[in-house]
Protein backbone atom coordinates (compact mmCIF):
# COMPACT_ATOMS: atom_id res chain seq x y z
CA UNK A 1 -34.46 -11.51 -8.21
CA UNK A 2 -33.57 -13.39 -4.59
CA UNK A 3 -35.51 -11.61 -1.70
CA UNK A 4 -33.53 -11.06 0.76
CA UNK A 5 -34.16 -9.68 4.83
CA UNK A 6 -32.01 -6.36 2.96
CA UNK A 7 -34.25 -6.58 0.33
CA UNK A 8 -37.33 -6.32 2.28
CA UNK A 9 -36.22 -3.79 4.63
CA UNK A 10 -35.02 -1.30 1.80
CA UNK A 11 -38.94 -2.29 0.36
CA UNK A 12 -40.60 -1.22 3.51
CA UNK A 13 -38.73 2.41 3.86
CA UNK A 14 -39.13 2.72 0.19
CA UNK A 15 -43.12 2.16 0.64
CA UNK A 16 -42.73 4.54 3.84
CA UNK A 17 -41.23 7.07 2.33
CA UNK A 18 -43.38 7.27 -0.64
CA UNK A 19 -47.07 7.38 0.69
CA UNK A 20 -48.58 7.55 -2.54
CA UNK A 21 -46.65 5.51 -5.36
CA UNK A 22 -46.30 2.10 -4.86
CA UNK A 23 -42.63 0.58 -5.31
CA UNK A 24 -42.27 -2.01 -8.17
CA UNK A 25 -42.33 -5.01 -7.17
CA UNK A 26 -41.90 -8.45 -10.25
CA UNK A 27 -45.56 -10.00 -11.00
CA UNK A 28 -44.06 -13.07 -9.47
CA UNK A 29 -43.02 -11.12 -6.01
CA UNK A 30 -45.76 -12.57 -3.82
CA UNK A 31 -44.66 -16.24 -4.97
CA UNK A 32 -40.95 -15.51 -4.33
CA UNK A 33 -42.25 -13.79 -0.59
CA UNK A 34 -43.99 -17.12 0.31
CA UNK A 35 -40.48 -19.47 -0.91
CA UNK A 36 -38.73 -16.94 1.30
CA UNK A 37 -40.64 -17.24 4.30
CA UNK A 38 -40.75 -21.21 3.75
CA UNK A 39 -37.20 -20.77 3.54
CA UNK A 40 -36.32 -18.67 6.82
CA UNK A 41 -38.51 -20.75 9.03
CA UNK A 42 -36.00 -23.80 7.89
CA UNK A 43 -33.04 -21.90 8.72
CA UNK A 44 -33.57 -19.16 11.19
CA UNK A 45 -34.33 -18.64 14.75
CA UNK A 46 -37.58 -17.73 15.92
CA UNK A 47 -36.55 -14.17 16.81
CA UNK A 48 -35.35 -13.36 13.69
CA UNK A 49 -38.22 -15.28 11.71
CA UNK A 50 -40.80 -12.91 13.75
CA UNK A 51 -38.41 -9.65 12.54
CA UNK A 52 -38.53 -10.53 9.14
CA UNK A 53 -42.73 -11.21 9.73
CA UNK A 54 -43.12 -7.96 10.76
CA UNK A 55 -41.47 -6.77 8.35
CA UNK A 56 -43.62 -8.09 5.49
CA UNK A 57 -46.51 -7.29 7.48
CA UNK A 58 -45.89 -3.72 7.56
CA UNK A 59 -45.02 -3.84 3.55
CA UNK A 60 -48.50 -5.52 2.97
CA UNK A 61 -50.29 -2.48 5.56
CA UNK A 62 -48.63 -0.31 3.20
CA UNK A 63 -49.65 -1.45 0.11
CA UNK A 64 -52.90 -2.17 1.00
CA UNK A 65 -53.36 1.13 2.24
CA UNK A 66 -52.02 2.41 -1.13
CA UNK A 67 -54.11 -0.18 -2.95
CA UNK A 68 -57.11 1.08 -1.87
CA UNK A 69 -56.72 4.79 -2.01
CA UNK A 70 -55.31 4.04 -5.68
CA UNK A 71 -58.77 2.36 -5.93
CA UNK A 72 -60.74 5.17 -4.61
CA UNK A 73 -59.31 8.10 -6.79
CA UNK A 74 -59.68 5.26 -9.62
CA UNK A 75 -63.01 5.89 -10.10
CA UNK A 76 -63.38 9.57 -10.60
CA UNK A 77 -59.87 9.90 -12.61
CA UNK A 78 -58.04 7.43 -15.48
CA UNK A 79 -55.33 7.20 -12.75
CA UNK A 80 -51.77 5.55 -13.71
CA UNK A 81 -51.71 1.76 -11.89
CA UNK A 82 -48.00 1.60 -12.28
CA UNK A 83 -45.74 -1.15 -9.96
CA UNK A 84 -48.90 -2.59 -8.82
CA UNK A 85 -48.49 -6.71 -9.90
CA UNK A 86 -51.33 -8.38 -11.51
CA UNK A 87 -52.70 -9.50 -8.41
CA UNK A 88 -52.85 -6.23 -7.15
CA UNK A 89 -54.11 -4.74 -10.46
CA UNK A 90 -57.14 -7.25 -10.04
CA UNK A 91 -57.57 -6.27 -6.44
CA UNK A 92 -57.84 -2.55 -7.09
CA UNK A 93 -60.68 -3.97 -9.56
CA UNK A 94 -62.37 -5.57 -7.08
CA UNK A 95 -62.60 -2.74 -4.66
CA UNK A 96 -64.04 -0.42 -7.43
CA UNK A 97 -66.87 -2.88 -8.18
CA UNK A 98 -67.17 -2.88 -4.60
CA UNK A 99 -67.15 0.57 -4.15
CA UNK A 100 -69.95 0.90 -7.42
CA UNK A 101 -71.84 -1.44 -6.14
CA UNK A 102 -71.97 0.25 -2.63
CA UNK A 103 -72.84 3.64 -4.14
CA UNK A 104 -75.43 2.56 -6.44
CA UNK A 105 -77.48 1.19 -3.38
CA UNK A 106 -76.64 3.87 -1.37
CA UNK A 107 -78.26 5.86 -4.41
CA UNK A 108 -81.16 3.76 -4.89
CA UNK A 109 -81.80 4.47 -0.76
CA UNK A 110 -81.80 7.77 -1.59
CA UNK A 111 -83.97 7.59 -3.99
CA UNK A 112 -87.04 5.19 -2.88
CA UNK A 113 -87.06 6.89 0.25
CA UNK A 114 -87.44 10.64 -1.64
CA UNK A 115 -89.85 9.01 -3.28
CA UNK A 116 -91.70 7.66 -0.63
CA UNK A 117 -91.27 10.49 0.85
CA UNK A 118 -93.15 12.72 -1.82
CA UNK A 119 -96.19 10.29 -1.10
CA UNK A 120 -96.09 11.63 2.44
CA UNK A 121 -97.66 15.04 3.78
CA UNK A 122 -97.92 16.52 7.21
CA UNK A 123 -102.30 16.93 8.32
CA UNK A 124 -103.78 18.25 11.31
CA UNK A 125 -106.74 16.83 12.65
CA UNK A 126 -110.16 18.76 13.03
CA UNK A 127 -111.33 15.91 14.99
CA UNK A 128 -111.00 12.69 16.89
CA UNK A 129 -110.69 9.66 13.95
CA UNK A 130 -111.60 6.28 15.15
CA UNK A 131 -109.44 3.26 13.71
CA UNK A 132 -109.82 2.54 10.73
CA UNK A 133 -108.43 -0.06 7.73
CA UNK A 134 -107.66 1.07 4.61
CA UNK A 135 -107.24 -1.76 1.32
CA UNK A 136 -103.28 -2.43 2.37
CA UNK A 137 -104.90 -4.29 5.46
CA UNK A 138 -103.61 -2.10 7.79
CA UNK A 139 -105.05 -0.38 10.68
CA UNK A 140 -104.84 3.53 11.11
CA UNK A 141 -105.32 5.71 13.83
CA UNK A 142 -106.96 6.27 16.32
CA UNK A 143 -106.17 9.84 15.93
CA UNK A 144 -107.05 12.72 18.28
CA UNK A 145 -108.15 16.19 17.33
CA UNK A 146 -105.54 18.70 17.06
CA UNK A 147 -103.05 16.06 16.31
CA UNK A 148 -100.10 16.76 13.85
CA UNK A 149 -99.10 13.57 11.37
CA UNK A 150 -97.45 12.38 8.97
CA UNK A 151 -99.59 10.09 6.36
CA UNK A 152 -99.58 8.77 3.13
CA UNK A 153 -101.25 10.65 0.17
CA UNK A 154 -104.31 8.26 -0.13
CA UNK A 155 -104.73 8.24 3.91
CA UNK A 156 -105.04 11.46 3.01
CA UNK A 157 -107.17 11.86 0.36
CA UNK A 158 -109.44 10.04 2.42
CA UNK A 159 -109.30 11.67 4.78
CA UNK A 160 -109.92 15.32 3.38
CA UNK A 161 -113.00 14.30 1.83
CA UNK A 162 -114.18 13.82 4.71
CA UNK A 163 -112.94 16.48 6.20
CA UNK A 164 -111.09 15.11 8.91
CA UNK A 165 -108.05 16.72 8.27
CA UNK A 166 -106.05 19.98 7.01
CA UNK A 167 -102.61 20.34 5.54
CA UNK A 168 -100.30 21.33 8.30
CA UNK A 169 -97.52 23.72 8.10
């Protein structure tokens, strides 16, 4: 198949029209886009160079935008990839793995920080609490009576046994 400036018009209404099915395009399309844009800026004027750019630009917008929400609804579903090209078929990959990979940290967030979290309880102080250093090597406190905090269960435990401290509410 030649591209041609009818070609790639028709392509971009096609790709307008149809906001969620891509428009088949040859494996080889992208190769044949790049010859025909070597090719116009040979033989055309600039006006009609930058028409035929924007042109391709908004096809590529399109597609992408496709690409990725094809991507996206990938992952949930065994969704049809059909007229993507190979290059686009390996794209789509990509942005899964990307996707997966950005969920699974987003997950593991979640999770050390529940976790930390449980480890964590809200005291009131009975009394004033000098500084102090626990075996970490770090300093807590000073802490005044009637104060409300949020400490970590061996602060804590220290703490109640000597009764400094209550659970708060």
């Amino acid at each position: 198949m030649s591209i041609t400036f009818e070609y790639l018009k028709k392509l971009q209404e096609n790709e307008q029209r149809n906001k969620y099915r891509l428009q088949k395009l040859n494996d080889d399309f992208y190769k044949e886009l790049n010859d025909y844009v070597c090719k116009i800026k040979q033989n055309y004027m600039k006006e009609e160079t930058q028409n035929i750019n924007s042109i391709i630009k908004k096809i590529f917008e399109l597609r992408l935008d496709k690409l990725i929400k094809i991507a996206k609804l990938s992952l949930n579903n065994q969704i049809n990839i059909e007229n993507a090209t190979k290059l686009e078929k390996k794209f789509i990959d990509e942005i899964k793995i990307i996707i997966l990979n950005y969920q699974k940290k987003i997950n593991e967030k979640i999770y050390l920080e529940k976790k930390e979290n449980d480890n964590k309880k809200k005291v009131l102080f009975r009394e004033d609490v000098f500084s102090f250093v626990m075996d970490d090597m770090k300093i807590y406190g000073p802490y005044k009576k009637g104060e409300i905090k949020i400490l970590d269960k061996k602060i804590i435990d220290l703490l109640l046994k000597n009764k400094k401290v209550c659970f708060a509410r």
